[in-house]
Protein backbone atom coordinates (compact mmCIF):
# COMPACT_ATOMS: atom_id res chain seq x y z
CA UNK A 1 23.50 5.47 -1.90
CA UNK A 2 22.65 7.90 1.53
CA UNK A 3 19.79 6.59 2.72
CA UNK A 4 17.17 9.28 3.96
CA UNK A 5 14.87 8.70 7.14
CA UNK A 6 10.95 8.65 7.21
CA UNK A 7 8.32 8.92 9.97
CA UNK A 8 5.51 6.95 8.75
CA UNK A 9 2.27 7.35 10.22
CA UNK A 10 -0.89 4.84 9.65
CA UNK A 11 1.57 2.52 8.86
CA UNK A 12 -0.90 -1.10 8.87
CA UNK A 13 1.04 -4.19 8.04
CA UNK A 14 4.00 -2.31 5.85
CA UNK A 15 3.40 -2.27 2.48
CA UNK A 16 4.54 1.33 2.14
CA UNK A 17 7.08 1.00 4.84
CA UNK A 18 8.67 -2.09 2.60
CA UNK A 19 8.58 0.06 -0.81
CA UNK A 20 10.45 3.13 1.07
CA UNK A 21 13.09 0.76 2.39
CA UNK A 22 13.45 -0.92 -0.67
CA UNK A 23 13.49 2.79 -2.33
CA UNK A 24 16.72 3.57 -0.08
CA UNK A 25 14.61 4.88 3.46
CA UNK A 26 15.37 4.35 6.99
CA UNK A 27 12.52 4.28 9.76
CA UNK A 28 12.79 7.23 12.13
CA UNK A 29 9.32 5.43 13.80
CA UNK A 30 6.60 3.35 12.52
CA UNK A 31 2.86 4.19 14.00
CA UNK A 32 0.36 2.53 14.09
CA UNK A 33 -3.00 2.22 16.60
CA UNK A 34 -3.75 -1.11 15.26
CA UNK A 35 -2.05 -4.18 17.82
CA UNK A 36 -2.21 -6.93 14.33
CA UNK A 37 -0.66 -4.65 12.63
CA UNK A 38 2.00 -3.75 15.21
CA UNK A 39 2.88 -7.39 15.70
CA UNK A 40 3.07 -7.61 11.96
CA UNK A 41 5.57 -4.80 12.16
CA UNK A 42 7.64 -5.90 14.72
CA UNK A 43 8.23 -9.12 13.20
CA UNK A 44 9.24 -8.96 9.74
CA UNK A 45 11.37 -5.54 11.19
CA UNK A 46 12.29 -6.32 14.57
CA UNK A 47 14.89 -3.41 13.97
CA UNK A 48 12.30 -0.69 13.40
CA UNK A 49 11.04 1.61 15.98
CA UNK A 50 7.26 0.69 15.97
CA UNK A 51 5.09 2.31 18.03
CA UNK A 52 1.43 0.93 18.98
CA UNK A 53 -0.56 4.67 19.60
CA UNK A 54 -3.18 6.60 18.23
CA UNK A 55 -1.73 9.43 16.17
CA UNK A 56 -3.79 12.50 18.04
CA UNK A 57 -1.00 11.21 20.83
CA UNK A 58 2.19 11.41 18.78
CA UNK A 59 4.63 14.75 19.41
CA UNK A 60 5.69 15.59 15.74
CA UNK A 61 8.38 17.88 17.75
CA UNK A 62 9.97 14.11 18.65
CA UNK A 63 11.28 13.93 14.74
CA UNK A 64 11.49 17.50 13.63
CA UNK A 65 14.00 17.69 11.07
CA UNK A 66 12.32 14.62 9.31
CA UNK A 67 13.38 13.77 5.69
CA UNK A 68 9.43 12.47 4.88
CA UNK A 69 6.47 12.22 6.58
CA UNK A 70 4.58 9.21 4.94
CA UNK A 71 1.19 7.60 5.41
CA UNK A 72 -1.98 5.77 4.64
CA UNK A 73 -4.34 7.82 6.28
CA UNK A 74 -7.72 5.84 6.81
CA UNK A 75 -9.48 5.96 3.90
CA UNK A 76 -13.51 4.91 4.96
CA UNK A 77 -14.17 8.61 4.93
CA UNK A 78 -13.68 8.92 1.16
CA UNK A 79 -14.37 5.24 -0.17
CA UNK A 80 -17.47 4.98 -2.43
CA UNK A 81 -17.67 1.70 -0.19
CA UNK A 82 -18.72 3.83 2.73
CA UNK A 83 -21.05 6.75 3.51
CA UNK A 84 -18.41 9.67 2.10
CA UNK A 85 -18.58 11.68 5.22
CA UNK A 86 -15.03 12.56 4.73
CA UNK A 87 -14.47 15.79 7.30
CA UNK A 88 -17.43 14.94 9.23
CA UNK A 89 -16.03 11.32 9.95
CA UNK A 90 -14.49 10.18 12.82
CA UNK A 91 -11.63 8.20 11.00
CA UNK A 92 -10.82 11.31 9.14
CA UNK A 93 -7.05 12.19 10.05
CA UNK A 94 -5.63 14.30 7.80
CA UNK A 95 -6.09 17.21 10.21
CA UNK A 96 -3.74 15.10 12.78
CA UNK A 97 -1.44 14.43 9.39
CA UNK A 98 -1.67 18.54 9.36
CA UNK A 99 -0.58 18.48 12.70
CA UNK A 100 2.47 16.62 12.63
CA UNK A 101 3.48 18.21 9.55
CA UNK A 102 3.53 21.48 11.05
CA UNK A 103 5.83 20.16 14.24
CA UNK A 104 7.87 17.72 12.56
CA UNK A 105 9.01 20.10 9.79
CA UNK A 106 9.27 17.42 6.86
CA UNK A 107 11.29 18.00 3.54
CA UNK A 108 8.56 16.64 2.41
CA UNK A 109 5.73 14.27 2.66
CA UNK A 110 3.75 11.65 1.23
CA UNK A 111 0.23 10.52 2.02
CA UNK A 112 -1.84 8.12 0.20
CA UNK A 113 -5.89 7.07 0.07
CA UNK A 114 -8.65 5.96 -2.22
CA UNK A 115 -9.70 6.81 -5.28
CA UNK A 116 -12.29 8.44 -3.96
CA UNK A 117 -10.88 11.40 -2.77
CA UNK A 118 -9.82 12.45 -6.26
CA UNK A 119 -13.72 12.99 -6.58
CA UNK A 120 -15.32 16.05 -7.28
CA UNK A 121 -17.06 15.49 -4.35
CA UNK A 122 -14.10 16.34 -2.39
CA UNK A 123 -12.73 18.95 -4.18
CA UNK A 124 -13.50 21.52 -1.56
CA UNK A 125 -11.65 19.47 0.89
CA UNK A 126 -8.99 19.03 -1.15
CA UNK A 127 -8.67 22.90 -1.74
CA UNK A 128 -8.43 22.97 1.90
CA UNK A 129 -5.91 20.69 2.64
CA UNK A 130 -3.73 22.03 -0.17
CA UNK A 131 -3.89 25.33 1.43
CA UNK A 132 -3.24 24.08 4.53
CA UNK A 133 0.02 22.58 3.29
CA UNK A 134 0.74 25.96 1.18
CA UNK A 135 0.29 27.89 4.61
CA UNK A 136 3.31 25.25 6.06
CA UNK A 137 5.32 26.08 2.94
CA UNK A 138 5.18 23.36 0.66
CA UNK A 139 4.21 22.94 -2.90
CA UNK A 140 1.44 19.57 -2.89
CA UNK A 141 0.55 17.98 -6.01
CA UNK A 142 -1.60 14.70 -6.31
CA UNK A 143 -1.89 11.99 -9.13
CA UNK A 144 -3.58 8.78 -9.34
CA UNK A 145 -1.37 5.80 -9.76
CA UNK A 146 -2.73 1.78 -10.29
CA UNK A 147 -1.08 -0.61 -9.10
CA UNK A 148 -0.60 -2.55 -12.47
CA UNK A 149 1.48 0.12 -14.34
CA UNK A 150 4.16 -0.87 -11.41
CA UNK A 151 3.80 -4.83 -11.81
CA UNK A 152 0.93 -5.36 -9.48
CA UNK A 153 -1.09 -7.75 -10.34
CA UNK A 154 -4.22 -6.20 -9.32
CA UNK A 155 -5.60 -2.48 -10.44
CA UNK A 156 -6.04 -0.57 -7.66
CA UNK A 157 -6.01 2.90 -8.30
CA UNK A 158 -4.98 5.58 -5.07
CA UNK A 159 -4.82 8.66 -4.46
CA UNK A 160 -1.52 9.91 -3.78
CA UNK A 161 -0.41 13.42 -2.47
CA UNK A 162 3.61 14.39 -2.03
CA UNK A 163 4.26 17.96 -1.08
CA UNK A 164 7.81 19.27 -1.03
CA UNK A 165 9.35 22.64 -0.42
CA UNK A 166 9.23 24.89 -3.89
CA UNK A 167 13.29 24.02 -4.10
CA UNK A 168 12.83 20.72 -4.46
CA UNK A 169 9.30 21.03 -5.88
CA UNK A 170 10.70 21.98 -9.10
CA UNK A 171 12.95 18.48 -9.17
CA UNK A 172 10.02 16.02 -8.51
CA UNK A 173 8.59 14.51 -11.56
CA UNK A 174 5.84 11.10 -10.89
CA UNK A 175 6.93 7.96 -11.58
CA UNK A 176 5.75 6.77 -14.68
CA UNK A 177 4.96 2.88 -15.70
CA UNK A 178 7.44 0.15 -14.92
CA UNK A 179 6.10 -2.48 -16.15
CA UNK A 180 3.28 -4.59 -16.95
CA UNK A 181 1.66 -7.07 -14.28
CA UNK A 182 1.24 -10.48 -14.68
CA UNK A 183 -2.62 -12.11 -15.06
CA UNK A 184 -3.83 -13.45 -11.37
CA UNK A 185 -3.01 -17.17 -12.87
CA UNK A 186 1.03 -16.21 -13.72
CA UNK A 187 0.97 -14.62 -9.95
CA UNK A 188 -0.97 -17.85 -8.00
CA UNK A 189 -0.45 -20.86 -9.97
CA UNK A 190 2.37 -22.15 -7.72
CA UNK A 191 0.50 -21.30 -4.55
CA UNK A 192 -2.72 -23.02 -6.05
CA UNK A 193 -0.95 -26.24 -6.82
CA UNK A 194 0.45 -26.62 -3.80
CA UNK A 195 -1.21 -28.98 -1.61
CA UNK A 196 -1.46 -31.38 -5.02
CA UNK A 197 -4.24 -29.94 -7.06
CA UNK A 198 -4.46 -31.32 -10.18
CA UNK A 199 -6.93 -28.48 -11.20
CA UNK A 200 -3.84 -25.38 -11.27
CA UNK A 201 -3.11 -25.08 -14.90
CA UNK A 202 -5.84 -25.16 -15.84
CA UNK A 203 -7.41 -23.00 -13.84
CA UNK A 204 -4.26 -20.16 -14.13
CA UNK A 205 -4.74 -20.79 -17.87
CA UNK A 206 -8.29 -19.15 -17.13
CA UNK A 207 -7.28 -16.81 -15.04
CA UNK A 208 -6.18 -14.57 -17.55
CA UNK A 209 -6.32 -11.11 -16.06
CA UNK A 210 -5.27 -8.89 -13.29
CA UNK A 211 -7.28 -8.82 -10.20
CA UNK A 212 -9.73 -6.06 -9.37
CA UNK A 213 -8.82 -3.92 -6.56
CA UNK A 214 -8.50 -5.90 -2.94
CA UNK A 215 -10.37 -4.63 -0.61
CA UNK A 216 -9.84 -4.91 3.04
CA UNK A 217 -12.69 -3.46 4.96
CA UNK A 218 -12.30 -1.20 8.04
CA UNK A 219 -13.41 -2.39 11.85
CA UNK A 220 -16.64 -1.56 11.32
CA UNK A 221 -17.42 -2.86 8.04
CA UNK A 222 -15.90 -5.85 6.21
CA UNK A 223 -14.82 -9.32 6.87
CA UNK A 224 -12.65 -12.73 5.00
CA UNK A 225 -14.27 -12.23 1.77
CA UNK A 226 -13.41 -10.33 -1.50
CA UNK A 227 -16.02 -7.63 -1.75
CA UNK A 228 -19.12 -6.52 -2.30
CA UNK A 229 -21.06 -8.31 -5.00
CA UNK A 230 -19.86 -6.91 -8.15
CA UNK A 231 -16.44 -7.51 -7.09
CA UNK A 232 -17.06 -11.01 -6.50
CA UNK A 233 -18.83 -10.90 -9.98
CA UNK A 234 -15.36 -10.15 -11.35
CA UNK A 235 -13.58 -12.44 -9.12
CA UNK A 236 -15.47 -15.36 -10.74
CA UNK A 237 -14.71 -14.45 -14.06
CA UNK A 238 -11.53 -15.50 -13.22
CA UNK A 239 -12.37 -18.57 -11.60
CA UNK A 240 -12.20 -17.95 -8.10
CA UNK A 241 -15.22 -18.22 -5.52
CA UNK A 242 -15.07 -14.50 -3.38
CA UNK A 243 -17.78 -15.20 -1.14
CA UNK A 244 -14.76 -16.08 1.38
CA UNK A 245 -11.06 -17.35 2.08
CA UNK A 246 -9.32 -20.30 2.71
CA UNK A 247 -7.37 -21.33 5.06
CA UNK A 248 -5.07 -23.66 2.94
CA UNK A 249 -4.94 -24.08 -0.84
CA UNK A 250 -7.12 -26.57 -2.90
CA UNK A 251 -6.51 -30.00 -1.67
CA UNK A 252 -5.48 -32.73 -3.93
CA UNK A 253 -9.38 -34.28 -3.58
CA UNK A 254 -10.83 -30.61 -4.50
CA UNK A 255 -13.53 -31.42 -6.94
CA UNK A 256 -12.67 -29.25 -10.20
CA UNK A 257 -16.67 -28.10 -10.83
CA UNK A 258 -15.93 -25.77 -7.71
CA UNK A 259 -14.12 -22.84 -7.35
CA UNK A 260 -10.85 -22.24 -5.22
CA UNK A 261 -10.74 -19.35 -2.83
CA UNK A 262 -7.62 -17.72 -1.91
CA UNK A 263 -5.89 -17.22 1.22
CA UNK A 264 -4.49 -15.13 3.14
CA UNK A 265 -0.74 -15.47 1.39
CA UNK A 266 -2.12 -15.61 -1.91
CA UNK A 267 -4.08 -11.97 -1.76
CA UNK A 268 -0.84 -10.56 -0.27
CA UNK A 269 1.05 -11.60 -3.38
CA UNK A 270 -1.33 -10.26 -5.43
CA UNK A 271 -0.69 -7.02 -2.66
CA UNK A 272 2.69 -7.18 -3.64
CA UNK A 273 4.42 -8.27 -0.51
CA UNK A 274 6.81 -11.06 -0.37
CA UNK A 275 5.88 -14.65 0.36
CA UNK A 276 7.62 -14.34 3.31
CA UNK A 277 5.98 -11.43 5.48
CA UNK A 278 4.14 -12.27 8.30
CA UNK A 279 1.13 -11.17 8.91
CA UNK A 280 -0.47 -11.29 12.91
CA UNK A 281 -3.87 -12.23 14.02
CA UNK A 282 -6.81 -14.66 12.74
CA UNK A 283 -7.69 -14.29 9.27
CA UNK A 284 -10.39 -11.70 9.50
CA UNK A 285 -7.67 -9.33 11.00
CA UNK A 286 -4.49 -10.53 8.47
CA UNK A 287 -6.68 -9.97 5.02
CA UNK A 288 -7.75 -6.82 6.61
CA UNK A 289 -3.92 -5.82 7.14
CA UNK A 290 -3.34 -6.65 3.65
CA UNK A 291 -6.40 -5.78 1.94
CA UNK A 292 -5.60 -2.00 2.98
CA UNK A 293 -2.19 -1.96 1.94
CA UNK A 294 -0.29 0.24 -0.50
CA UNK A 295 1.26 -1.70 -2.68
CA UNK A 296 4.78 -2.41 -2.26
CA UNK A 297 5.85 -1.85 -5.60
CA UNK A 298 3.96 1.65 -5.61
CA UNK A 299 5.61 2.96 -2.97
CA UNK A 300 8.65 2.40 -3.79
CA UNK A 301 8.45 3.87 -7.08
CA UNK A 302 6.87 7.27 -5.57
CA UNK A 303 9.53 7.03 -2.52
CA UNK A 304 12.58 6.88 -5.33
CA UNK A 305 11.07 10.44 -6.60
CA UNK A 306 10.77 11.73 -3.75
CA UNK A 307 14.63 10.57 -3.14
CA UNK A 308 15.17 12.05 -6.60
CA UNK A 309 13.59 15.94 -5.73
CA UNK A 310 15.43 16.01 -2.65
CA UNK A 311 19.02 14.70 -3.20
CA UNK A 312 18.93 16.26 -6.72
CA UNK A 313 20.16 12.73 -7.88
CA UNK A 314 19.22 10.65 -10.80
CA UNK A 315 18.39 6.88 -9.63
CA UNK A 316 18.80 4.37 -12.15
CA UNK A 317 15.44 3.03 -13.86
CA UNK A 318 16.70 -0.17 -13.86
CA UNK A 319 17.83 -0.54 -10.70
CA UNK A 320 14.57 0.53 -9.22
CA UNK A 321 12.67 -2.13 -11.65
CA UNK A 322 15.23 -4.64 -10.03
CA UNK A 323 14.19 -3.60 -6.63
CA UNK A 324 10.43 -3.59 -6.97
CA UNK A 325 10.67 -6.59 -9.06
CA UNK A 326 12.59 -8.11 -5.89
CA UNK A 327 9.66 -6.90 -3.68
CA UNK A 328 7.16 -9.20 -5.41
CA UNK A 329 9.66 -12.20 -4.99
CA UNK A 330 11.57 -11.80 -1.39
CA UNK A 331 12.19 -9.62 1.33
CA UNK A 332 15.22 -7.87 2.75
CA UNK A 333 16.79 -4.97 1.80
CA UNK A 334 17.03 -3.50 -1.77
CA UNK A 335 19.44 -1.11 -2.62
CA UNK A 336 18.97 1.10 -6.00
CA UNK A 337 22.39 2.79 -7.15
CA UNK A 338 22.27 6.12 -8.75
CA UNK A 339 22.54 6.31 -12.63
């Protein structure tokens, strides 16, 4: 299969990067103003070109001729976490997304953020950014995909915009489900039962659901625990204390009358990424990395699509199953063949 290239901006610790490589894309660049999340790039992909700069400084005119421009673009400005100030904050860069677009010339492009942007409260803005994108000469569309319809083990519903030229507008159709996710216990029993605690099955036998949606915080707001209080309401439903994380899993000695707390490696499964990604800095600075991740798994199913619209080729369902499916158990590279 011809593998396409992608400029990624926003790019945090990877998760979309991995699901577009596993979804058959090469790295033109990787950006990212973040230095954890750099490091993080550079080394699980010491191959990629990652650059460490603030995205108002990036020359779109560098990768004109692009096959995608993809990104997270921060998402405090529309989060019902925050204050909502969406144009009026700071950390609001889809006009710099807007930018790029406009030098780099994209077949098409992919950006991603919280539910809350598929609010009526942001309607106008979205109006305006789908002009904007109309004016470039593309046809945008947005849906709202969770996390679990792709094998996630966690809801997490985003916001998700791809805008393609009208010819290969007409050939893009969403993903649709791939398959069901596993309950939080299935996903972290191993992990939980790994320093010796007797406590595991029993407590993945109670752990019966998926997870609600990780949240990661921004630099302002936000630190090692699971969310605000109703969050953690639902995190001890399924038996696990939110209020912070561990460094290590549940000792041998942990008394079962208290409640594990996960780490670092354990939320990033439930993220999607492989056991084996590395994530850089303390732990404050790695959950945040992976608590504002796209999914794996989700991008990868939207980056096939995109793949789809643009090469006019069918991809095999299966064989993308098999790849995201691979992305919750390993890394490397994951081909897809075409049907």
């Amino acid at each position: 299969m011809s593998r396409l290239n992608v400029l990624e901006i926003c790019a945090g610790a990877g998760g979309q990067a991995l699901g577009l490589e596993a979804a058959g894309w090469d790295h033109a660049a990787a950006i990212d103003n973040d230095p954890h999340a750099c490091t993080t790039l550079h080394w699980n992909r010491p191959s990629w070109d990652v650059i460490e700069d603030d995205v108002a400084k990036v020359d779109g005119k560098e990768y004109r001729g692009v096959d995608l421009l993809a990104g997270g673009v921060p998402c405090p400005p529309f989060s019902i976490a925050g204050d909502q100030l969406g144009a009026d904050d700071e950390r609001d860069l889809f006009p710099e997304a807007l930018r790029l677009i406009e030098e780099a010339r994209p077949a098409a492009v992919m950006l991603e953020n919280v539910r809350g942007f598929a609010t009526k409260r942001f309607k106008e803005y979205r109006d305006r950014l789908f002009g904007e994108l109309r004016d470039l000469g593309y046809d945008p569309d947005w849906r709202l995909l969770t996390a679990s319809d792709f094998g996630v083990p966690q809801l997490r519903p985003r916001f998700v915009l791809v805008a393609l030229r009208p010819k290969h507008a007409k050939r893009f159709a969403w993903p649709e489900a791939t398959s069901e996710a596993p309950t939080v216990g299935e996903t972290l029993r191993d992990l939980m039962a790994a320093d010796g605690w007797p406590g595991a099955a029993a407590w993945a036998k109670q752990a019966n659901a998926i997870a609600p949606t990780i949240v990661g915080g921004s630099k302002k707001h936000g630190g090692p625990d699971l969310g605000p209080t109703r969050a953690r309401e639902q995190w001890r439903t399924l038996g696990v204390d939110g209020l912070g994380l561990a460094d290590a899993p549940p000792p041998r000695d942990h008394s079962l009358d208290v409640l594990p707390r996960l780490t670092v490696r354990m939320i990033a499964r439930l993220q999607g990424f492989p056991d084996d990604w590395m994530f850089a800095g303390r732990k404050t600075a790695a959950y945040r990395q992976v608590g504002n991740a796209f999914p794996p798994p989700v991008a990868c199913a939207v980056g096939v699509a995109i793949r789809e619209a643009l090469t006019g080729q069918r991809i095999n369902g299966h064989n993308v199953l098999r790849a995201q499916h691979r992305l919750l158990e390993k890394p490397g590279t994951y081909e897809v063949t075409h049907a």
